[in-house]
Protein backbone atom coordinates (compact mmCIF):
# COMPACT_ATOMS: atom_id res chain seq x y z
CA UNK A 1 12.06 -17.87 8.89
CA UNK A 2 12.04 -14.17 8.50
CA UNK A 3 14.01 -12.51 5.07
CA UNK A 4 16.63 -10.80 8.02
CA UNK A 5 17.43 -14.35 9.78
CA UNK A 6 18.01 -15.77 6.15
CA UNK A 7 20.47 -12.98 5.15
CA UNK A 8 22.59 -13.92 7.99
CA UNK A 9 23.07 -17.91 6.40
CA UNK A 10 24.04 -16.70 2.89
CA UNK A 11 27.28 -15.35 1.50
CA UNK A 12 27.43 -11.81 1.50
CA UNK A 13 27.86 -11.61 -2.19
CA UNK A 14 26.61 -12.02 -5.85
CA UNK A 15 23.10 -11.68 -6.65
CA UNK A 16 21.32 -14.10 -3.87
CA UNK A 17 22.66 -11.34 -1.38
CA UNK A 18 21.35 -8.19 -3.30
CA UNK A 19 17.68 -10.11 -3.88
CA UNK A 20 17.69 -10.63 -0.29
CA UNK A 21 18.50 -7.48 0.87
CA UNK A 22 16.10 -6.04 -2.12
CA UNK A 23 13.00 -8.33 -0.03
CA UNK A 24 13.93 -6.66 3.55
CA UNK A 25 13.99 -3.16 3.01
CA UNK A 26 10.58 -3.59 0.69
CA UNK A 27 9.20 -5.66 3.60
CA UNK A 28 10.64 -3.07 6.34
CA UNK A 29 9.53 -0.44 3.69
CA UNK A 30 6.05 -1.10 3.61
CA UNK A 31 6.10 -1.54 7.63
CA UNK A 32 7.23 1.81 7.80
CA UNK A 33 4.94 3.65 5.68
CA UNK A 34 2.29 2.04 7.68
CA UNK A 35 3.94 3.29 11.02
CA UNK A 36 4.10 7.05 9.78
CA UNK A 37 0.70 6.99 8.78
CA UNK A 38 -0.63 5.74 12.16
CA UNK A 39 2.06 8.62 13.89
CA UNK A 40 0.50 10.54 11.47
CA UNK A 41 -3.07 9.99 12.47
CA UNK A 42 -2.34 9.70 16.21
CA UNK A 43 -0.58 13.34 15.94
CA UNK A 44 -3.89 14.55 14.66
CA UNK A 45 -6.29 12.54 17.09
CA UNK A 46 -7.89 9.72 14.59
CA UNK A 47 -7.57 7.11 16.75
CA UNK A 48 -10.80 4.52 15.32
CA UNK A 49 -9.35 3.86 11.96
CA UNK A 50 -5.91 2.05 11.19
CA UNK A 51 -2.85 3.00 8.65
CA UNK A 52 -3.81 -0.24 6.31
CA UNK A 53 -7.83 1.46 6.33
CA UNK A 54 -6.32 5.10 5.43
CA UNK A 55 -3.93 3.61 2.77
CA UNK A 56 -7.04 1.72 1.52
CA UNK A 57 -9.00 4.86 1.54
CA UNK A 58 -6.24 6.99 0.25
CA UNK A 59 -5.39 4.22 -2.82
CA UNK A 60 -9.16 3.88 -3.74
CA UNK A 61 -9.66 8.17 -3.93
CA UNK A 62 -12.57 9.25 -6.29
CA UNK A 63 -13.07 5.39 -8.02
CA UNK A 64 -15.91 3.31 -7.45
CA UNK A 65 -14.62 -0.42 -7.34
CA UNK A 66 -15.64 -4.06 -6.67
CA UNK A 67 -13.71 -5.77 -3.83
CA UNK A 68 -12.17 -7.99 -6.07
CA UNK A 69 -10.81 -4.99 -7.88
CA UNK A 70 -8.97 -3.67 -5.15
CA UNK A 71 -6.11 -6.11 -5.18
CA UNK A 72 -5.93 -6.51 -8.64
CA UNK A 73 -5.34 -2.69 -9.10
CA UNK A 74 -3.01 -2.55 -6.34
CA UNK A 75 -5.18 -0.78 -4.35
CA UNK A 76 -5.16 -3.29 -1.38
CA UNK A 77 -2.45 -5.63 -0.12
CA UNK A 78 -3.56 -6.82 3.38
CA UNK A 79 -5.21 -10.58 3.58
CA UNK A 80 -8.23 -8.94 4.88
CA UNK A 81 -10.09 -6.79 2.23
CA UNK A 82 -13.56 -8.07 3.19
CA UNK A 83 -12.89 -7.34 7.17
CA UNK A 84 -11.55 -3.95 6.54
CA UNK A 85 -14.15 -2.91 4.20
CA UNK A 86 -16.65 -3.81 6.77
CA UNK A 87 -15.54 -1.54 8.62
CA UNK A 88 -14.80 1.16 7.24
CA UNK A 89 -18.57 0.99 5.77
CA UNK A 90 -19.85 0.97 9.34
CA UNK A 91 -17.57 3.77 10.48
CA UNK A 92 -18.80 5.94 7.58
CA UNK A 93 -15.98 6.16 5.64
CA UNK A 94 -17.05 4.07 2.45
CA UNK A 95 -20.17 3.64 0.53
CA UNK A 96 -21.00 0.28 -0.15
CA UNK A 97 -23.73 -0.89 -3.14
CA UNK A 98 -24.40 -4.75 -4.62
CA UNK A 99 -24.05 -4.59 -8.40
CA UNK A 100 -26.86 -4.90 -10.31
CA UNK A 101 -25.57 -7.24 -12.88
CA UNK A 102 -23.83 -9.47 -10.50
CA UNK A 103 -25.52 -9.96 -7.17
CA UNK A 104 -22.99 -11.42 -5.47
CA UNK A 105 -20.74 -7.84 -6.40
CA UNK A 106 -20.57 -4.93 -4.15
CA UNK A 107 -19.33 -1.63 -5.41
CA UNK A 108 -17.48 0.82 -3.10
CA UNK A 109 -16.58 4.32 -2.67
CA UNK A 110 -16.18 6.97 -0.38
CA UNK A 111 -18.02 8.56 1.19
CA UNK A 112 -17.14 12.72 2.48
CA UNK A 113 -16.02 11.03 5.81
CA UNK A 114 -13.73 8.71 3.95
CA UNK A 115 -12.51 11.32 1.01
CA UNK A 116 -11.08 13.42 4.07
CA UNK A 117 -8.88 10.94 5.41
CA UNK A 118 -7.80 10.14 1.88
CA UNK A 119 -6.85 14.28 1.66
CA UNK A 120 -4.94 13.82 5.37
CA UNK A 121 -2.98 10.83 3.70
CA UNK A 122 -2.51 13.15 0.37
CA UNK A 123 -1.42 15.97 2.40
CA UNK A 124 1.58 13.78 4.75
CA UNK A 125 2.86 12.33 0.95
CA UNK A 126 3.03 15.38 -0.07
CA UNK A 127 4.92 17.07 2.65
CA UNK A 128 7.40 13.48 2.54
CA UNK A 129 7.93 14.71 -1.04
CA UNK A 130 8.90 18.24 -0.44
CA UNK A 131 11.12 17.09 2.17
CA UNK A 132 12.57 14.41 0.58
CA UNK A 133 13.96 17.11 -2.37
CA UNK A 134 14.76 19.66 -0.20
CA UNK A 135 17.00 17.30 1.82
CA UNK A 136 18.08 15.97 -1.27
CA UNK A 137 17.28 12.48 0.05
CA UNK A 138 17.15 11.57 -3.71
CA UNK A 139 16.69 12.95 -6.84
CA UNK A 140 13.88 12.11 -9.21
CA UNK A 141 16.07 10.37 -11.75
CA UNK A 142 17.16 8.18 -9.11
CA UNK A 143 13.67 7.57 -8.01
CA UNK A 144 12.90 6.55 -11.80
CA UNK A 145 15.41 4.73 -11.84
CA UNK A 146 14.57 2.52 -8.23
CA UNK A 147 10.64 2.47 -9.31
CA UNK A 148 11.83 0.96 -12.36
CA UNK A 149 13.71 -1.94 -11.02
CA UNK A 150 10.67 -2.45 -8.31
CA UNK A 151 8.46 -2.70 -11.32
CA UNK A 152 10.73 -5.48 -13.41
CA UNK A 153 10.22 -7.14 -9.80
CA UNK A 154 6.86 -6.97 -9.92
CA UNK A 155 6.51 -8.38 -12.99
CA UNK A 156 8.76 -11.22 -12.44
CA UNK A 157 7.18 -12.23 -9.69
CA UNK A 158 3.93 -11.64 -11.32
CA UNK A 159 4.59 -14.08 -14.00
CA UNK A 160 6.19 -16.43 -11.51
CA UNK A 161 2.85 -16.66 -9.72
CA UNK A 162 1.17 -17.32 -13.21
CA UNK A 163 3.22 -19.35 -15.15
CA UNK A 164 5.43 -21.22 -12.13
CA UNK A 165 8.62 -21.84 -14.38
């Protein structure tokens, strides 16, 4: 059952009803930034890579990391790391190496190919950001203020993950 069909069961009141609204417009969030990325990219003719690819490239930028690394920095949040680095590595986008220490490691980066989607990405967020001041969409202390609550959410859920009550 979906976070929308279960907002429709529960009393529209106290905090059950602000957590579940909180978990829909993240979720529809996240769907959305990956829809004006791809109108983004179709607008400009880059039809062979996705939005979760360019928000991959985009998040990784000028680091050099393991797979593993990417979801634990954030970087990634898809289920399929090891399909979508494979490829972007055979479209030419990322540079992959094994890790000398550990074998079993690869190492990845971009490569010119990839760094220019990454700019195309850069260049769309910062356009959202001009507009969304010059509409006065919202201010920066309210953003500070909404990034803040997102990140005592994160860290709930975090430690409910680790340490399961």
């Amino acid at each position: 059952m979906s976070i929308h069909a279960s907002m429709g069961k529960k009393p529209g009141h106290g905090v059950m009803a602000g957590y579940l609204e909180t978990l829909a417009l993240v979720e529809r969030l996240h769907r959305l930034l990956l829809d004006v990325i791809k109108d983004e990219f179709e607008r400009v003719g880059i039809i062979e890579i996705n939005a979760v690819q360019a928000l991959l490239l985009f998040n990784i930028g000028d680091n050099e990391v393991t797979a593993g690394e990417l979801k634990s920095r954030g970087y990634y949040q898809g289920s399929n790391v090891s399909y979508n680095l494979k490829k972007l590595v055979d479209m030419g986008y990322m540079h992959h190496q094994r890790c000398e220490i550990d074998r079993r490691s690869v190492r990845v980066r971009l490569t010119a190919r990839g760094r220019e989607i990454r700019d195309l990405v850069d260049t769309l967020f910062e356009r959202h950001a001009e507009g969304i001041e010059s509409r006065k969409v919202i201010d920066l202390e309210e953003m500070e203020s909404i990034n803040t609550a997102l990140r005592r959410i994160e860290r709930f859920w975090t430690d409910q993950i680790r340490y399961i009550y």
